[in-house]
PDB file of N, CA and C in Angstrom:
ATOM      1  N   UNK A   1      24.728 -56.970  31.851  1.00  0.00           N
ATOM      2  CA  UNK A   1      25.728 -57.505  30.915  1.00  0.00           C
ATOM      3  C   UNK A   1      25.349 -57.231  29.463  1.00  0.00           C
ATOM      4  N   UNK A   2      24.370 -57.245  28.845  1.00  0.00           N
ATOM      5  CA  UNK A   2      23.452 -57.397  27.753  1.00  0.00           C
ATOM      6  C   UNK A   2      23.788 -55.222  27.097  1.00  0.00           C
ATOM      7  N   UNK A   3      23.823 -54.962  28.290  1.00  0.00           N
ATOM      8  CA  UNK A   3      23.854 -53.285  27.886  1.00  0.00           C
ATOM      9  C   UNK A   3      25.388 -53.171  27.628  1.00  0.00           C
ATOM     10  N   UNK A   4      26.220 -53.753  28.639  1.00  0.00           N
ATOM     11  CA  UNK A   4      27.620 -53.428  28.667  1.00  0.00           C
ATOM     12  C   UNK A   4      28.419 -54.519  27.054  1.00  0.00           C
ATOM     13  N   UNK A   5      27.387 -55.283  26.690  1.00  0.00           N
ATOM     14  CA  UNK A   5      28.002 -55.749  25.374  1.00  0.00           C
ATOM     15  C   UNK A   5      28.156 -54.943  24.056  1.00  0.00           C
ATOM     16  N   UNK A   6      26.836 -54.229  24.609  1.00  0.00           N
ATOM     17  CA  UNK A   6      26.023 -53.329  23.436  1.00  0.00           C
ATOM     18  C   UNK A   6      27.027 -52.321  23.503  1.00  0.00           C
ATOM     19  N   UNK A   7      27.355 -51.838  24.162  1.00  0.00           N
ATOM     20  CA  UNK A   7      28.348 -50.410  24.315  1.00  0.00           C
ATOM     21  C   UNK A   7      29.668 -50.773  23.808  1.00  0.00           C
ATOM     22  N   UNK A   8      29.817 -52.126  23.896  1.00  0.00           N
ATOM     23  CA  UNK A   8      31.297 -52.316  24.057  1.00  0.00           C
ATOM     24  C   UNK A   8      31.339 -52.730  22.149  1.00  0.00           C
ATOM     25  N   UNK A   9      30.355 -53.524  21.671  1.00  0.00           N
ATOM     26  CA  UNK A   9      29.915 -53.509  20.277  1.00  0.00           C
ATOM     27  C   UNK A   9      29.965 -52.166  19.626  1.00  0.00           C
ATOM     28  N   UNK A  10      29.286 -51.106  20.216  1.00  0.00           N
ATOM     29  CA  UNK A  10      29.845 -49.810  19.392  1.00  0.00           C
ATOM     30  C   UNK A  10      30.653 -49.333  19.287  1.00  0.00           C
ATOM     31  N   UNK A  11      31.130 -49.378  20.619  1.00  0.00           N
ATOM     32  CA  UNK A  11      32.827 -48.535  20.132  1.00  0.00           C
ATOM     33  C   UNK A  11      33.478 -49.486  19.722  1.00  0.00           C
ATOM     34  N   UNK A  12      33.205 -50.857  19.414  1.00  0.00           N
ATOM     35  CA  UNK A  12      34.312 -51.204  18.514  1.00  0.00           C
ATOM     36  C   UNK A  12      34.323 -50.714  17.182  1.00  0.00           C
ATOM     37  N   UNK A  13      33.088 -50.697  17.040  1.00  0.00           N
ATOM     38  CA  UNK A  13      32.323 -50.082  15.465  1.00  0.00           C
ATOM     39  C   UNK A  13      32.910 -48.672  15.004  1.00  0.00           C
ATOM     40  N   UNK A  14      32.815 -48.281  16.298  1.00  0.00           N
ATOM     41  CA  UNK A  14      33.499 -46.777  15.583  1.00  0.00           C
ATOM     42  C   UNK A  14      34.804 -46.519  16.320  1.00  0.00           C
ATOM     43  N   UNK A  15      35.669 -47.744  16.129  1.00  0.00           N
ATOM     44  CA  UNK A  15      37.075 -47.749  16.706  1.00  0.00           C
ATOM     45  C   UNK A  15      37.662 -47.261  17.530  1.00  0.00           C
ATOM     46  N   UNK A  16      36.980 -47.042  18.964  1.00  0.00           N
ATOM     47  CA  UNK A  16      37.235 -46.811  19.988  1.00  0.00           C
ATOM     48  C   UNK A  16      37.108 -47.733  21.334  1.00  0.00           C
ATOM     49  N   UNK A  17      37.374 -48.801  20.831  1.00  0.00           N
ATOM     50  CA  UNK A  17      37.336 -50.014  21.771  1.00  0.00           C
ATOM     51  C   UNK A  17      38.304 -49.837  22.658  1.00  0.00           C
ATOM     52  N   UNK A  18      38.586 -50.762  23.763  1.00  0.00           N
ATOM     53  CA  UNK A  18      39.536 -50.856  24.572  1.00  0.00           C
ATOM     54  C   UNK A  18      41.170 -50.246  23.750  1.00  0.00           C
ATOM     55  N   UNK A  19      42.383 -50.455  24.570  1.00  0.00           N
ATOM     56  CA  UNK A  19      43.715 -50.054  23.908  1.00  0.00           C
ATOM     57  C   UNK A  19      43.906 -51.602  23.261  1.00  0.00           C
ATOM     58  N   UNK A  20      43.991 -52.770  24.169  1.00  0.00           N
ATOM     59  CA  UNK A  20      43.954 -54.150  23.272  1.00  0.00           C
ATOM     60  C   UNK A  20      43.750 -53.944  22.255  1.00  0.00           C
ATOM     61  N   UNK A  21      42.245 -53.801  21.655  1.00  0.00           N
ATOM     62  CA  UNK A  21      41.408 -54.105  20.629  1.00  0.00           C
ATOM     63  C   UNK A  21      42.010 -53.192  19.507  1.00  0.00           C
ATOM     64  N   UNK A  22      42.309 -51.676  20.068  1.00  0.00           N
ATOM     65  CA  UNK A  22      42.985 -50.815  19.099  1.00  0.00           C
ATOM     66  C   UNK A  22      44.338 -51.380  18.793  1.00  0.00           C
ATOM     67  N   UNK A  23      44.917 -51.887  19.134  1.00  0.00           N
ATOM     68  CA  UNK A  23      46.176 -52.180  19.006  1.00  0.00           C
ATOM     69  C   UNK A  23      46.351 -53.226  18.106  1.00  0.00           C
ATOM     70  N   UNK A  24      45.585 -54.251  18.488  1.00  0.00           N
ATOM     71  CA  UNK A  24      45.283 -55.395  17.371  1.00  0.00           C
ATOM     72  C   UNK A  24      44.548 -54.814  15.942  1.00  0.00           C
ATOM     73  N   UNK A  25      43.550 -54.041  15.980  1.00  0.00           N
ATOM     74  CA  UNK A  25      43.273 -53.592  14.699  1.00  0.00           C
ATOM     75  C   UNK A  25      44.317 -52.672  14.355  1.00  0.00           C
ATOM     76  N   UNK A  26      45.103 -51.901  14.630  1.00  0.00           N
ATOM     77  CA  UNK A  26      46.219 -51.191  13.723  1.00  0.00           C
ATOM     78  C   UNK A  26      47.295 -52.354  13.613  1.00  0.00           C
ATOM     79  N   UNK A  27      47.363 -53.070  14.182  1.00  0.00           N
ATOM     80  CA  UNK A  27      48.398 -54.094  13.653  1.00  0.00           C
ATOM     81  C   UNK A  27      48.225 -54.736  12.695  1.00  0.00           C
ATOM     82  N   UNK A  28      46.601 -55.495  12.201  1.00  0.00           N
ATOM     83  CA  UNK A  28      46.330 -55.526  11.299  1.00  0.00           C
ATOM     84  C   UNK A  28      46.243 -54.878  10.312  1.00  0.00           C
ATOM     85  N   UNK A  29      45.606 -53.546  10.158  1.00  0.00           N
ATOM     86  CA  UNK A  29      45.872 -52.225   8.942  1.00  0.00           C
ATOM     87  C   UNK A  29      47.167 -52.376   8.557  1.00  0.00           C
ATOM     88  N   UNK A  30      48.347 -52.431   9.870  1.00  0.00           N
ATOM     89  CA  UNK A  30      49.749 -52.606   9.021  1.00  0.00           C
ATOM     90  C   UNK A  30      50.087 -53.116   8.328  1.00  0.00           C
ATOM     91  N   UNK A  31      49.571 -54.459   8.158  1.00  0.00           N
ATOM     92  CA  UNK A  31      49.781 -56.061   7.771  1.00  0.00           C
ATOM     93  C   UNK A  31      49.475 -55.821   6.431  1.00  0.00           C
ATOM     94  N   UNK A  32      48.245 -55.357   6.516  1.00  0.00           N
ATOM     95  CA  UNK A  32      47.656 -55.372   5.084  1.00  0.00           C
ATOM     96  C   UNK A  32      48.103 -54.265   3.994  1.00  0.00           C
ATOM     97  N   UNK A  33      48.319 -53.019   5.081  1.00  0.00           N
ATOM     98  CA  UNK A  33      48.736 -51.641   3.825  1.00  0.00           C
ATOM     99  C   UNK A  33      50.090 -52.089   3.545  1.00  0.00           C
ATOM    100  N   UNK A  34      50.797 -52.661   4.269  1.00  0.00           N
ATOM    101  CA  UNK A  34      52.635 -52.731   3.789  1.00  0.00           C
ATOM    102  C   UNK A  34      52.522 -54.273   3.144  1.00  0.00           C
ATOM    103  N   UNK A  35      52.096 -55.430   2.830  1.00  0.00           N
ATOM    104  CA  UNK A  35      51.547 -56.473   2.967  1.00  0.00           C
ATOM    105  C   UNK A  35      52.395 -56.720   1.478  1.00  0.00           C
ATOM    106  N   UNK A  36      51.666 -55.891   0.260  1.00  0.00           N
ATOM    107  CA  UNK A  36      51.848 -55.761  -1.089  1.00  0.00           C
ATOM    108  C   UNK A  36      53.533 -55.112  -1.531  1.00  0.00           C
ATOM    109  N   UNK A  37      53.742 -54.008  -0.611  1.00  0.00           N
ATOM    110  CA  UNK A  37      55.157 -53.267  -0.923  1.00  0.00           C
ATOM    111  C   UNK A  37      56.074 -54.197  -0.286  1.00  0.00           C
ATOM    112  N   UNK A  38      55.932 -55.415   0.339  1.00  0.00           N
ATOM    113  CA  UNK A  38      56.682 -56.365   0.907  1.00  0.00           C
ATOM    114  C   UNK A  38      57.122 -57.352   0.426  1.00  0.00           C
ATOM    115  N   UNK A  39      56.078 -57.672  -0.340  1.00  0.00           N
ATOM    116  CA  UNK A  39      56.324 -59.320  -1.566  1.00  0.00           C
ATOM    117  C   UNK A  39      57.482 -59.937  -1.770  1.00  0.00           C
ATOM    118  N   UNK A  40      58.355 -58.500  -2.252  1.00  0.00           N
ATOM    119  CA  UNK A  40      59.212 -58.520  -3.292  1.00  0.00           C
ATOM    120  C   UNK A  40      60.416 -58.695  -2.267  1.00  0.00           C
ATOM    121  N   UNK A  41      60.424 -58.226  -1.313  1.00  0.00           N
ATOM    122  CA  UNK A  41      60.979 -57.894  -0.418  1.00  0.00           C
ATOM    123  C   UNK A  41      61.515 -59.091   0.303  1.00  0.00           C
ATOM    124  N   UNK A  42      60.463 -59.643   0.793  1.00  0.00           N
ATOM    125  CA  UNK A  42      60.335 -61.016   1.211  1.00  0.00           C
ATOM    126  C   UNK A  42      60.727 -62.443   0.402  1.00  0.00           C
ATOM    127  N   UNK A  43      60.323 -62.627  -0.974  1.00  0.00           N
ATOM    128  CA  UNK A  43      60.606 -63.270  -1.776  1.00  0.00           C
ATOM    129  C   UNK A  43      62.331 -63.578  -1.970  1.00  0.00           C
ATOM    130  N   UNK A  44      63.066 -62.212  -1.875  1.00  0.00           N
ATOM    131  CA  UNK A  44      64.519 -62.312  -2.168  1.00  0.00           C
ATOM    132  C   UNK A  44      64.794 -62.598  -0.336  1.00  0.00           C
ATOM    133  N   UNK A  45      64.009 -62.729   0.691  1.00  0.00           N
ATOM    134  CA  UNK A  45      64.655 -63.092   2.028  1.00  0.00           C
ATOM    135  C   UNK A  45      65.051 -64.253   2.207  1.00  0.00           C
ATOM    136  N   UNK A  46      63.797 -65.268   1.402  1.00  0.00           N
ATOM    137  CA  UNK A  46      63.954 -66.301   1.406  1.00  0.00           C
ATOM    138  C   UNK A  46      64.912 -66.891   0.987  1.00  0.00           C
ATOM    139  N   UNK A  47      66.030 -66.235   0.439  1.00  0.00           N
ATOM    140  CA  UNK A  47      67.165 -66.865  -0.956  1.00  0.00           C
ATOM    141  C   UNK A  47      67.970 -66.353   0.388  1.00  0.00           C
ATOM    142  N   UNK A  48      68.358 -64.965   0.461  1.00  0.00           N
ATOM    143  CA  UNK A  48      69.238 -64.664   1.400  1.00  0.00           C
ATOM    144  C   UNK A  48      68.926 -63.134   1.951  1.00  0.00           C
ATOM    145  N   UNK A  49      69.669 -62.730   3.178  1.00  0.00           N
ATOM    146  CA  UNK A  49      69.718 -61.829   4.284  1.00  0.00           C
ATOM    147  C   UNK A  49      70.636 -61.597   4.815  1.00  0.00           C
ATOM    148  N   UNK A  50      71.255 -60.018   5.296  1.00  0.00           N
ATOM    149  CA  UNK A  50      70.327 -58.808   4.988  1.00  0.00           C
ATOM    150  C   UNK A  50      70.108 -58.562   3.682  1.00  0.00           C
ATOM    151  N   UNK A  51      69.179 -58.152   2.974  1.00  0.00           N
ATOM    152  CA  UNK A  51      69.525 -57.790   0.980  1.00  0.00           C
ATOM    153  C   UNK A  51      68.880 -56.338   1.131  1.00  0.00           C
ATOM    154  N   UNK A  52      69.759 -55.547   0.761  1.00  0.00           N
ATOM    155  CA  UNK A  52      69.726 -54.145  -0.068  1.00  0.00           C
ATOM    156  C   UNK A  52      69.224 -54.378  -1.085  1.00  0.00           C
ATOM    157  N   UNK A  53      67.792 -53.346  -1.624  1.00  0.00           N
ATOM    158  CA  UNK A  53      67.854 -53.798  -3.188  1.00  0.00           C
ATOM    159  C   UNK A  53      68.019 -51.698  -3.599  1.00  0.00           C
ATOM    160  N   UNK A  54      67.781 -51.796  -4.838  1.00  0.00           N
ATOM    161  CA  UNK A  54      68.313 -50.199  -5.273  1.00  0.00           C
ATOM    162  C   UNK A  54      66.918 -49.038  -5.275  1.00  0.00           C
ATOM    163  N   UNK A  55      66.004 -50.470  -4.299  1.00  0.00           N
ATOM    164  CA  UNK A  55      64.642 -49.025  -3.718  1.00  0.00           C
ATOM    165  C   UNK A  55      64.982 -49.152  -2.389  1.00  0.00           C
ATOM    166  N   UNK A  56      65.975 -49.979  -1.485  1.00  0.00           N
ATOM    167  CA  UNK A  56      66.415 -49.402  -0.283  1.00  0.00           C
ATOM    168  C   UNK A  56      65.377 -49.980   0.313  1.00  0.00           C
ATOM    169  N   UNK A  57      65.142 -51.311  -0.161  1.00  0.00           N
ATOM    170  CA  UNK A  57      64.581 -52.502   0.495  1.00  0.00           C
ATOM    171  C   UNK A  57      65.050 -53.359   1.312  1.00  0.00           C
ATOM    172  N   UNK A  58      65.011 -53.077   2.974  1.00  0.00           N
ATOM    173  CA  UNK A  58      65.674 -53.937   3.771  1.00  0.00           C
ATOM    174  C   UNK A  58      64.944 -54.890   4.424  1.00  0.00           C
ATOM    175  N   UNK A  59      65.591 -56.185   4.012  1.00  0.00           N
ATOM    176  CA  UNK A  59      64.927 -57.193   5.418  1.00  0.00           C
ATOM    177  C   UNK A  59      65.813 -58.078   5.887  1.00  0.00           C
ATOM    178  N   UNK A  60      65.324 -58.147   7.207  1.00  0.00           N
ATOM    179  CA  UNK A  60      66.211 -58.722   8.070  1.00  0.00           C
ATOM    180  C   UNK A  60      65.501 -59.652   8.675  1.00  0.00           C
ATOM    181  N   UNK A  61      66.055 -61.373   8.558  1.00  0.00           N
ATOM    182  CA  UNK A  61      65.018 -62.228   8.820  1.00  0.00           C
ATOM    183  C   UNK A  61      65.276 -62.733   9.804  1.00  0.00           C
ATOM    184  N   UNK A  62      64.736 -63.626  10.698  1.00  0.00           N
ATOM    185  CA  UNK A  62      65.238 -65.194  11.612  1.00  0.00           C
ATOM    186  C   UNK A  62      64.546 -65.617  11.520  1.00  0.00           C
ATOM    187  N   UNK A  63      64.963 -66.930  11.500  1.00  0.00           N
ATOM    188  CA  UNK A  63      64.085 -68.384  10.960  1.00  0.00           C
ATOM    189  C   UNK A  63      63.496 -68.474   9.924  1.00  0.00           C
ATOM    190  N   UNK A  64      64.861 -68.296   8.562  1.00  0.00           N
ATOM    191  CA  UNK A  64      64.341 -67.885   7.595  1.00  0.00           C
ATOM    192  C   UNK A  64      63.414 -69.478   6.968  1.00  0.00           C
ATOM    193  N   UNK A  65      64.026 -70.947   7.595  1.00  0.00           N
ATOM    194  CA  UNK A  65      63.020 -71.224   7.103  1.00  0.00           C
ATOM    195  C   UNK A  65      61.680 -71.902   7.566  1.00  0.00           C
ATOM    196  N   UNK A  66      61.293 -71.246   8.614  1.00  0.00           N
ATOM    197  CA  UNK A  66      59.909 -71.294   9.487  1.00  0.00           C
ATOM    198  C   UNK A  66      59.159 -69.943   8.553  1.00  0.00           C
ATOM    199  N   UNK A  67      59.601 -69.293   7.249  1.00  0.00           N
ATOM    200  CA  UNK A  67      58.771 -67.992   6.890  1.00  0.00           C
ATOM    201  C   UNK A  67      57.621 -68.350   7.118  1.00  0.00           C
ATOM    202  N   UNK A  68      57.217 -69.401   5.797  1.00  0.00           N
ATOM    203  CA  UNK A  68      55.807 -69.515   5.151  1.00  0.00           C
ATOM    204  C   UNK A  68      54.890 -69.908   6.842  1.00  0.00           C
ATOM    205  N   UNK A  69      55.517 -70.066   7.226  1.00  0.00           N
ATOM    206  CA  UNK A  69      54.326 -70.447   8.718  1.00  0.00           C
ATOM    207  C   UNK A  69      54.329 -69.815   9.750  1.00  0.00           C
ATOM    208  N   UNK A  70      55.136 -68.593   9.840  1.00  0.00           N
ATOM    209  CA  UNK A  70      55.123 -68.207  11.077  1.00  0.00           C
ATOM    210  C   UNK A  70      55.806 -66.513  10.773  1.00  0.00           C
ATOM    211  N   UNK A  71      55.331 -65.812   9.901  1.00  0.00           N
ATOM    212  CA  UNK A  71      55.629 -64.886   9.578  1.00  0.00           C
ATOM    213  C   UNK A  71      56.130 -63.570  11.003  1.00  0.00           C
ATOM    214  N   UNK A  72      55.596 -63.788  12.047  1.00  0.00           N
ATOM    215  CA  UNK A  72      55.671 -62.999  13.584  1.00  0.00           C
ATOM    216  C   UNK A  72      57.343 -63.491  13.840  1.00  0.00           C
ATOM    217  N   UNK A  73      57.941 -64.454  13.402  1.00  0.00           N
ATOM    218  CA  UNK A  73      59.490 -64.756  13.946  1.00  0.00           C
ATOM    219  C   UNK A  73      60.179 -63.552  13.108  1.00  0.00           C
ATOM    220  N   UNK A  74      59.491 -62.946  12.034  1.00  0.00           N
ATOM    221  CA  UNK A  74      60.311 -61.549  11.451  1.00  0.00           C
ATOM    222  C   UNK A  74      60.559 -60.283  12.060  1.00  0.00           C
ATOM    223  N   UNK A  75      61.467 -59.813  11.727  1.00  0.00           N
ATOM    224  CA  UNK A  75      61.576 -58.431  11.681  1.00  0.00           C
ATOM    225  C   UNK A  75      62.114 -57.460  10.461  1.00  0.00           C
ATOM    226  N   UNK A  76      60.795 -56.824   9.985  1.00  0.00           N
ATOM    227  CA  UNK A  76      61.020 -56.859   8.941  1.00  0.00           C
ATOM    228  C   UNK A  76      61.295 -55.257   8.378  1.00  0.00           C
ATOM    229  N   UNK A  77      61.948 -54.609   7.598  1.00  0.00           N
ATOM    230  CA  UNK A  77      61.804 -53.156   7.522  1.00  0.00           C
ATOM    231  C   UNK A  77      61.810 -52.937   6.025  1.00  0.00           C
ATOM    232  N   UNK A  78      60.969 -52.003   5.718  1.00  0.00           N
ATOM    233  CA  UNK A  78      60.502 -51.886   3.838  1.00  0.00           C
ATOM    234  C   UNK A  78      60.193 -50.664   3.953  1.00  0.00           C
ATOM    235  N   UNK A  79      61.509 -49.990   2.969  1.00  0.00           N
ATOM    236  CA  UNK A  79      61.253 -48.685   2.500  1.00  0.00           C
ATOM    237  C   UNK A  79      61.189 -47.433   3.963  1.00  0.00           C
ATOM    238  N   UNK A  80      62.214 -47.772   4.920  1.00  0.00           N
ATOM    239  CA  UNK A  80      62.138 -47.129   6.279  1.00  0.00           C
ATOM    240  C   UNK A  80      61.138 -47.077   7.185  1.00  0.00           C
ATOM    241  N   UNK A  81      60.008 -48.453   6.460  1.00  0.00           N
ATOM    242  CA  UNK A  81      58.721 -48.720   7.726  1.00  0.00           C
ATOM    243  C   UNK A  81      59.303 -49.483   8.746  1.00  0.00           C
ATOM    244  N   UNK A  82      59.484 -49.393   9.704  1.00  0.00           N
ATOM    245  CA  UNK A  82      59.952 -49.976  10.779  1.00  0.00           C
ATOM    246  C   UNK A  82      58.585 -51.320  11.755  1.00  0.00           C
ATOM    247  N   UNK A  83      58.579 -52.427  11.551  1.00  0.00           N
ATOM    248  CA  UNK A  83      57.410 -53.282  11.852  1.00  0.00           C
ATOM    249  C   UNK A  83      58.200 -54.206  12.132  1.00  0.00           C
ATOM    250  N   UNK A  84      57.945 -54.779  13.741  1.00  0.00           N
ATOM    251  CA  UNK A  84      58.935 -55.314  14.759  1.00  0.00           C
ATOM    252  C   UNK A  84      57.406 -56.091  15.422  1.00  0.00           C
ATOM    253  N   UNK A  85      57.815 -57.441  15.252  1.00  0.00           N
ATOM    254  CA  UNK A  85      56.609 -58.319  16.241  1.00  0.00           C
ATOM    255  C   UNK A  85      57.313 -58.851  17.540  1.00  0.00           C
ATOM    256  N   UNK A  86      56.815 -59.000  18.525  1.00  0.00           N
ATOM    257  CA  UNK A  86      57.409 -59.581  19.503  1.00  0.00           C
ATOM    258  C   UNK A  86      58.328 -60.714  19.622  1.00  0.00           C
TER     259      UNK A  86
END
């Protein structure tokens, strides 16, 4: 067990872990690289939805007001990134 941790510790290290583990870390990278180009995005969801803005900022919300706590009830699209949570 002690060897099979060790192995399983490296390839997480050099991002070749299971498909799970990959999947959860690019979901995170998403989170964070689109995170900032979203703000703005998000900020006017809260007022109202769908909103066009004139950089072709779309979001499309539900449960707009569960946002601040539960950001995964979104579906959200910014600038033709397409990021859909279950």
């Amino acid at each position: 067990p002690l060897l099979k941790e060790s192995l399983h510790q490296e390839n997480k290290h050099h991002g070749e872990a299971t498909g799970l583990h990959r999947n959860v870390n690019l979901k995170r990278k998403q989170v964070w690289n689109m995170f900032w180009r979203m703000k703005i995005c998000l900020y006017i969801a809260s007022f109202s939805y769908p909103y066009e803005n004139k950089e072709n900022c779309i979001v499309r919300a539900e449960h707009i007001s569960t946002f601040k706590r539960s950001p995964c009830h979104f579906r959200i699209y910014a600038k033709g990134f397409p990021w859909k949570y279950p």
